[in-house]
C-alpha atoms as a PDB file:
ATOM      1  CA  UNK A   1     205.594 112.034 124.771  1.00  0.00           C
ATOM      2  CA  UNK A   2     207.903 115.132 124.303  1.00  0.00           C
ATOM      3  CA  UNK A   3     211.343 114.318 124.399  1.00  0.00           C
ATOM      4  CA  UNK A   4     212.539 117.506 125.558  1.00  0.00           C
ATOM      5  CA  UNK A   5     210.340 117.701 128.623  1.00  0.00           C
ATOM      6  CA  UNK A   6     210.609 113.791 129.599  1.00  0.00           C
ATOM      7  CA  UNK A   7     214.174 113.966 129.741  1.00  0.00           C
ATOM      8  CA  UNK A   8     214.089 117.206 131.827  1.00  0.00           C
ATOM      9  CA  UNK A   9     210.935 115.871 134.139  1.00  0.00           C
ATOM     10  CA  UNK A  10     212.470 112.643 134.833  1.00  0.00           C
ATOM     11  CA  UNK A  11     215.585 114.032 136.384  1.00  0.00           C
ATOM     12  CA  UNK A  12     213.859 117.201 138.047  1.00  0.00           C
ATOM     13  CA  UNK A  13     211.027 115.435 139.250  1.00  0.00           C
ATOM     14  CA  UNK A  14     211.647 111.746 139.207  1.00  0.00           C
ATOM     15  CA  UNK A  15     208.397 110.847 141.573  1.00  0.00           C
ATOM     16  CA  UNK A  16     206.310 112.919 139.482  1.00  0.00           C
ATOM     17  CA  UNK A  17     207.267 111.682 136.368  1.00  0.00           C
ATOM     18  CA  UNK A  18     207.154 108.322 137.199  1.00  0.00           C
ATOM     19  CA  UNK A  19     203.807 108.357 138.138  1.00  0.00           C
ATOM     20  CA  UNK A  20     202.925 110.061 134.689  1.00  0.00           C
ATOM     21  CA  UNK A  21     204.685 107.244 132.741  1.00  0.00           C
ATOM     22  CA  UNK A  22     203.080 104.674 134.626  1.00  0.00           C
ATOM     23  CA  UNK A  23     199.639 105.783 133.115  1.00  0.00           C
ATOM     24  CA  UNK A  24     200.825 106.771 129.835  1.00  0.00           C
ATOM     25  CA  UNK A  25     199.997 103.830 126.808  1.00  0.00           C
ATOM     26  CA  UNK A  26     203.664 103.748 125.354  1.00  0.00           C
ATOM     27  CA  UNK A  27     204.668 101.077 122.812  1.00  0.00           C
ATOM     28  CA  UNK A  28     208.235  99.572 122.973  1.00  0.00           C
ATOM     29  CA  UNK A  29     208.986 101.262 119.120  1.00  0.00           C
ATOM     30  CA  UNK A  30     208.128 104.457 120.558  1.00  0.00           C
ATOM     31  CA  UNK A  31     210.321 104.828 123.932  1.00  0.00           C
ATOM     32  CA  UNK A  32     212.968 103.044 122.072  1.00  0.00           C
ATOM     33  CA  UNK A  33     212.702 105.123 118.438  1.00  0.00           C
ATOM     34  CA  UNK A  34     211.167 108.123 119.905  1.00  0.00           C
ATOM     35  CA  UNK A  35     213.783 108.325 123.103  1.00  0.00           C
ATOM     36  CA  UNK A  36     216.377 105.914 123.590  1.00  0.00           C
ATOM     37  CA  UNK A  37     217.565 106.071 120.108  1.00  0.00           C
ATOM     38  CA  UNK A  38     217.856 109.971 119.931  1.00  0.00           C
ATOM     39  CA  UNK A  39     219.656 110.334 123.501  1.00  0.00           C
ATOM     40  CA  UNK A  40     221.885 107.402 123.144  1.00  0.00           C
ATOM     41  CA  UNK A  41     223.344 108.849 120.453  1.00  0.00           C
ATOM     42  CA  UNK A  42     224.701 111.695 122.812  1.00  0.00           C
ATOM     43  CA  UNK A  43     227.724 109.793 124.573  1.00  0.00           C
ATOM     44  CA  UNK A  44     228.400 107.420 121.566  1.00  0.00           C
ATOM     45  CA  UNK A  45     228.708 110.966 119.398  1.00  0.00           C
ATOM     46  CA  UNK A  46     229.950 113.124 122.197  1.00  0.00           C
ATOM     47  CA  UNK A  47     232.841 110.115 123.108  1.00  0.00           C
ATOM     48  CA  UNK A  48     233.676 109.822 119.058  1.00  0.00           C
ATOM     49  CA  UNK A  49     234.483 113.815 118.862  1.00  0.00           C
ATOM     50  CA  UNK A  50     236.602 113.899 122.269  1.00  0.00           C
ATOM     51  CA  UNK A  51     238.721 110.824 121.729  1.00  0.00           C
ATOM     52  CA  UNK A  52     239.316 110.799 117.846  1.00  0.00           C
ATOM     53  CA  UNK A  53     239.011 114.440 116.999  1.00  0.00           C
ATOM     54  CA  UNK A  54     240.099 116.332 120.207  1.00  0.00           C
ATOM     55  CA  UNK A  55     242.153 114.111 122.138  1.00  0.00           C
ATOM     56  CA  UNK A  56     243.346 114.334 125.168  1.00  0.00           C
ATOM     57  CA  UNK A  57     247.034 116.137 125.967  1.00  0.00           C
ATOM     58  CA  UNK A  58     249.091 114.032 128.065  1.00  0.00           C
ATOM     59  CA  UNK A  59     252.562 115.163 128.934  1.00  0.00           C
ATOM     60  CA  UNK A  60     252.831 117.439 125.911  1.00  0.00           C
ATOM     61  CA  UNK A  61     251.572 115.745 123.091  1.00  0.00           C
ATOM     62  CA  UNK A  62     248.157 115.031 122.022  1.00  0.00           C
ATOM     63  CA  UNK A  63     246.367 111.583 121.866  1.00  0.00           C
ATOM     64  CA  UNK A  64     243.533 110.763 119.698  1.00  0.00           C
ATOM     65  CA  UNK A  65     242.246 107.551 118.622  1.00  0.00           C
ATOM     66  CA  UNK A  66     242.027 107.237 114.543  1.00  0.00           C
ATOM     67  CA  UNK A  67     238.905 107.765 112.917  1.00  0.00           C
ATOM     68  CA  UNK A  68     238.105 104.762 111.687  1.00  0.00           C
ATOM     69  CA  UNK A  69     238.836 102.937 114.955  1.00  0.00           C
ATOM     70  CA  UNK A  70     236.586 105.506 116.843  1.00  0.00           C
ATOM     71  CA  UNK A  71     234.246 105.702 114.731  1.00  0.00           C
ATOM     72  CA  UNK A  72     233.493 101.837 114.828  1.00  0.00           C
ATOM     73  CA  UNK A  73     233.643 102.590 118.682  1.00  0.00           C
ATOM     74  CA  UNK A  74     230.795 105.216 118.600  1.00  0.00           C
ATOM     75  CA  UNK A  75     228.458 102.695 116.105  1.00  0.00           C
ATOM     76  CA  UNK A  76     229.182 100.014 118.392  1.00  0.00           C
ATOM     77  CA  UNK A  77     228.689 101.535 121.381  1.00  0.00           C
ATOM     78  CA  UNK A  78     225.380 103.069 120.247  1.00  0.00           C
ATOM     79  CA  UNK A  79     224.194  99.513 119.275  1.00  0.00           C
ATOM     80  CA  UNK A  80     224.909  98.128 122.371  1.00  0.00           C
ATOM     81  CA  UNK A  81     223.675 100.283 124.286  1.00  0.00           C
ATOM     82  CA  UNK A  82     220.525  99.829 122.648  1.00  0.00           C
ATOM     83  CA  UNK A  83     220.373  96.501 122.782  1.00  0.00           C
ATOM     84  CA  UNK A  84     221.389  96.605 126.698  1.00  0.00           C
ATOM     85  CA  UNK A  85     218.192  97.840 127.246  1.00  0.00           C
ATOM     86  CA  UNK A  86     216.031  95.039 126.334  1.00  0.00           C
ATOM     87  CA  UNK A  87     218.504  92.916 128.050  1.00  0.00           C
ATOM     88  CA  UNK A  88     218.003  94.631 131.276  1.00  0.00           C
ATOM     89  CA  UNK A  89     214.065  94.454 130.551  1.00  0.00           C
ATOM     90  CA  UNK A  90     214.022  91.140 130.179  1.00  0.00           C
ATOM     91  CA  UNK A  91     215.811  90.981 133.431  1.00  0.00           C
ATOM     92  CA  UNK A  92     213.592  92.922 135.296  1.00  0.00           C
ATOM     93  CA  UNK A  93     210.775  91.256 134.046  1.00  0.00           C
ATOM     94  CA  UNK A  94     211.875  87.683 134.468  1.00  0.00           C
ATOM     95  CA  UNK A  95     212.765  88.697 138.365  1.00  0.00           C
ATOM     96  CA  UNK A  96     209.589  90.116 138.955  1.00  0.00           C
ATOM     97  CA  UNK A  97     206.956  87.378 140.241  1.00  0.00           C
ATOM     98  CA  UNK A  98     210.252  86.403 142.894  1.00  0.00           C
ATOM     99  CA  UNK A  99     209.870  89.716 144.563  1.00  0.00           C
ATOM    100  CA  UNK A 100     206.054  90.245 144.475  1.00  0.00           C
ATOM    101  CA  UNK A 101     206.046  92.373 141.489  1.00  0.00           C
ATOM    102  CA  UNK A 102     203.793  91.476 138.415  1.00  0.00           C
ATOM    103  CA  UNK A 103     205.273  90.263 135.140  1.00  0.00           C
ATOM    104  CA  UNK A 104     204.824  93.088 131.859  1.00  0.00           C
ATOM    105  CA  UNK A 105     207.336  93.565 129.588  1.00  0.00           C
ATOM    106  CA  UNK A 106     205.931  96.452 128.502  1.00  0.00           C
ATOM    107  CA  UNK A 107     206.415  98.553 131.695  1.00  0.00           C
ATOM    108  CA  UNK A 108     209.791  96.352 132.939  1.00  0.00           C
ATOM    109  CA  UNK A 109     210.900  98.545 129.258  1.00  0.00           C
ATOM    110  CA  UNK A 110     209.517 101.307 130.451  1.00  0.00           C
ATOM    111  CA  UNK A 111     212.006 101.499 133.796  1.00  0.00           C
ATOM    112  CA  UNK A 112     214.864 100.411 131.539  1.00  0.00           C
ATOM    113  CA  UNK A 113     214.396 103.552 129.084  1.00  0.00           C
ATOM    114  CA  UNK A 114     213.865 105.667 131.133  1.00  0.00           C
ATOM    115  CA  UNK A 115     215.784 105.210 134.094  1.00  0.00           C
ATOM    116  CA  UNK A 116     218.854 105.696 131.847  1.00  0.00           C
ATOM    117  CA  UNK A 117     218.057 109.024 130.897  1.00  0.00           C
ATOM    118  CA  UNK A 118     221.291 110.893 133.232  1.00  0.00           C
ATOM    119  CA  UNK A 119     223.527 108.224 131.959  1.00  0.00           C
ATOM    120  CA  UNK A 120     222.759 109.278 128.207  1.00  0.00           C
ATOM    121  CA  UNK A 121     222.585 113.145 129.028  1.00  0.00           C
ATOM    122  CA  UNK A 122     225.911 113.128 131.321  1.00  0.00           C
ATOM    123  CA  UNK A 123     227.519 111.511 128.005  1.00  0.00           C
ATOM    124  CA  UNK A 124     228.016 115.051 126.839  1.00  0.00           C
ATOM    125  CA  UNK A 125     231.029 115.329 129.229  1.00  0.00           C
ATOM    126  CA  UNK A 126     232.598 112.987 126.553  1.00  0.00           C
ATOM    127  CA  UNK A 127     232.781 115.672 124.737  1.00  0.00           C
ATOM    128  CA  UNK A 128     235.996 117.307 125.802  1.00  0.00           C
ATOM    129  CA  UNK A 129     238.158 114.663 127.413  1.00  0.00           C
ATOM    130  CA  UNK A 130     239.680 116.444 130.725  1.00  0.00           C
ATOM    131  CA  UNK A 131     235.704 116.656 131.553  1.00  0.00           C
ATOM    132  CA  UNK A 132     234.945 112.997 131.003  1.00  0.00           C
ATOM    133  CA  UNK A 133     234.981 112.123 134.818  1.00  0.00           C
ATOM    134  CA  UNK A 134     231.966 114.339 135.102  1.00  0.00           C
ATOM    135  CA  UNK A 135     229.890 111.744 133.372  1.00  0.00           C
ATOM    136  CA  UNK A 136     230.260 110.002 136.879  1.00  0.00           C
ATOM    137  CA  UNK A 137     226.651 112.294 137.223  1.00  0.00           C
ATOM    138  CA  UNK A 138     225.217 109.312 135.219  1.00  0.00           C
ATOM    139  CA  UNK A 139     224.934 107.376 138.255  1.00  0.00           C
ATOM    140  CA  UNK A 140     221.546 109.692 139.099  1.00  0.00           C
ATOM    141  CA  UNK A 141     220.172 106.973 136.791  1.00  0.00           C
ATOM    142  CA  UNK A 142     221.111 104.165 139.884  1.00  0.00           C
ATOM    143  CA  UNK A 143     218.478 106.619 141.716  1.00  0.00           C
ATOM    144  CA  UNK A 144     216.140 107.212 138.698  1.00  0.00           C
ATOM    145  CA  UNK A 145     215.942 102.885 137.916  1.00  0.00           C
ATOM    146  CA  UNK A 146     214.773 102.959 142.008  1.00  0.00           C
ATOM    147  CA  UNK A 147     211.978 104.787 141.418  1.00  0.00           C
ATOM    148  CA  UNK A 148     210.756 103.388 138.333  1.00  0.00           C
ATOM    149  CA  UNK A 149     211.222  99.720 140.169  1.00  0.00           C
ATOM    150  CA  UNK A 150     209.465 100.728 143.062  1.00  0.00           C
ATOM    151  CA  UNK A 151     206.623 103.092 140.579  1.00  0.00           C
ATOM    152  CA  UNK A 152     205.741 100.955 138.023  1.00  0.00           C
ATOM    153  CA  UNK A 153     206.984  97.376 139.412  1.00  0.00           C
ATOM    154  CA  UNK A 154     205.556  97.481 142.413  1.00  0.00           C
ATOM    155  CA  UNK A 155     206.970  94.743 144.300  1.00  0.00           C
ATOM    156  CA  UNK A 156     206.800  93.940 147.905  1.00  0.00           C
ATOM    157  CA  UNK A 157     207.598  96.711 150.031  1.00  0.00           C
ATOM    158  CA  UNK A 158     209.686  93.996 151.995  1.00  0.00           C
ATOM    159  CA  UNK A 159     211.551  92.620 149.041  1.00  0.00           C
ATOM    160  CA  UNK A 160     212.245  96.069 147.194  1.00  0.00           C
ATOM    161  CA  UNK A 161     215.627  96.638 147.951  1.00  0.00           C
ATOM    162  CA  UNK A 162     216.391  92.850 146.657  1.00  0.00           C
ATOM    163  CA  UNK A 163     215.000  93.578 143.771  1.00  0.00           C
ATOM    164  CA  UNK A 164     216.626  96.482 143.198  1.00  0.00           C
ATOM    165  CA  UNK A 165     220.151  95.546 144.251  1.00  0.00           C
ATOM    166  CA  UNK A 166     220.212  92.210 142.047  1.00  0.00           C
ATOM    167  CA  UNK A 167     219.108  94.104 139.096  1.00  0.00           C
ATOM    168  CA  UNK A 168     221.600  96.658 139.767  1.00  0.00           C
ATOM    169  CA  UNK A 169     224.306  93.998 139.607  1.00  0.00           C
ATOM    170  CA  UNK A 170     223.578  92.012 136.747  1.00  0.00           C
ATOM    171  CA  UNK A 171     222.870  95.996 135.024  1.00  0.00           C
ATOM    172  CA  UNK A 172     226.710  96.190 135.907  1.00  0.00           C
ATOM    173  CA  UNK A 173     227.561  92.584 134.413  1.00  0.00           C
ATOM    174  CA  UNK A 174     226.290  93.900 131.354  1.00  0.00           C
ATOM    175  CA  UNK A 175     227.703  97.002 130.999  1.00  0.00           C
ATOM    176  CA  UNK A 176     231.290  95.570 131.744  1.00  0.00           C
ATOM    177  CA  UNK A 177     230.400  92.778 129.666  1.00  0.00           C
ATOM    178  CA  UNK A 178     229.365  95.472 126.601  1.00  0.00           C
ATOM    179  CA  UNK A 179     232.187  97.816 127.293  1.00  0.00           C
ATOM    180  CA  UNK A 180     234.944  94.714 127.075  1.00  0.00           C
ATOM    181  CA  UNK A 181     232.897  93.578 123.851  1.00  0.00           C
ATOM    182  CA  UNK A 182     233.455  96.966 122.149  1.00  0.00           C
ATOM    183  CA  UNK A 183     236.815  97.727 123.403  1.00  0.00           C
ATOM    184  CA  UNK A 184     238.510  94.486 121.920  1.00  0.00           C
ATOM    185  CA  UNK A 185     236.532  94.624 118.988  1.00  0.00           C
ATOM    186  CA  UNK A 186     237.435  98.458 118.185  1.00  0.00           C
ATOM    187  CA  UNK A 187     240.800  99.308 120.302  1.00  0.00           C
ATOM    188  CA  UNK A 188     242.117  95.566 119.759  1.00  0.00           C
ATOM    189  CA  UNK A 189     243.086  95.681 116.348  1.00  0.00           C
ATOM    190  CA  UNK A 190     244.390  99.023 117.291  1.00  0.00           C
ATOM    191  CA  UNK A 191     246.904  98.244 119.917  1.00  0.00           C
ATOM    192  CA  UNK A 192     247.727  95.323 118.390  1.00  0.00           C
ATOM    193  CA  UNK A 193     249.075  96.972 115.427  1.00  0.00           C
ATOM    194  CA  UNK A 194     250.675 100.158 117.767  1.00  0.00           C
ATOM    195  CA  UNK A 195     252.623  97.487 119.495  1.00  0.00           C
ATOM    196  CA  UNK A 196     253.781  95.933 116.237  1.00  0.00           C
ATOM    197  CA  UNK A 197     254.977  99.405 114.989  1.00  0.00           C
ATOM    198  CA  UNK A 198     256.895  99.859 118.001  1.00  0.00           C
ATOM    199  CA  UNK A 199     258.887  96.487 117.770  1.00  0.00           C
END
């Protein structure tokens, strides 16, 4: 598996691709070591440089969040978003066998690696604040986790769009419920002591 031409296959050619992962004999150490680890590291790296090293200028002055605080962000958020993915495979897999789709962990990973590839590669807009709201081009992944559902699941052509839908919201439980996590354990101790400074 090249990383290179995965990342640009899957969002070029999403049917295609899918079809060619479906065959391919991956192990869960590789997609997560050999892909998910190298492009997660994009936003969590790209997001670190743009908030505590550019900043963003608001109103004349410029805000950045300290290093240390932002840094913890980046680690955290990295780590999370790891581990969201075997969350979300897990969910997949458990919700399988209710839509006519055939329980294996292995390839319920698969569509949660892989479908996030546009969420991971629109991080770079992180990268320079004022261009952050360009990383709403990660929702091609909402399209790209379709696909690899309807690919490599292959549930019931009637109970599809269930499937898909109630994965997509408990996907969006668990990214609120990550971003909250990291927030008050990076930005808490933060504000908290901003606020105390001001009084």
């Amino acid at each position: 598996m090249n990383l290179v031409d995965r990342t640009k296959n899957i969002i070029m050619t999403p049917t295609t691709e899918w079809e060619v992962i479906k065959t391919e004999i991956l192990s869960t150490g590789e997609m997560i070591g050999g892909y998910a680890a190298i492009l997660a590291l994009i936003p969590a790296a790209a997001g670190f440089i743009g908030q505590a090293l550019i900043g963003v200028s608001l109103l004349g002055s410029k805000i950045k969040i300290p290093i240390v605080p932002g840094l913890l962000w980046a680690v955290l958020t990295y780590i999370m978003s790891l581990v969201s993915l075997w969350i979300m495979a897990m969910v997949i897999d458990a919700l399988a066998p209710s839509f006519g789709a055939t329980k294996d962990m292995n390839g319920s990973m698969k569509v949660s690696v892989f479908s996030m590839t546009a969420v991971w590669v629109a991080g770079i807009f992180s990268l320079i604040p004022l261009l952050g709201i360009l990383g709403i081009l990660g929702l091609y992944s909402l399209y790209l986790l379709y696909g690899g559902m309807k690919t490599i699941k292959s549930p019931a052509p009637d109970k599809m769009m269930a499937y898909y839908l109630i994965t997509i919201v408990v996907a969006i439980v668990v990214y609120f419920v990550i971003s909250m996590v990291v927030s008050t354990v990076v930005l808490g101790p933060y504000l908290a002591s901003e606020v105390l400074r001001g009084m």
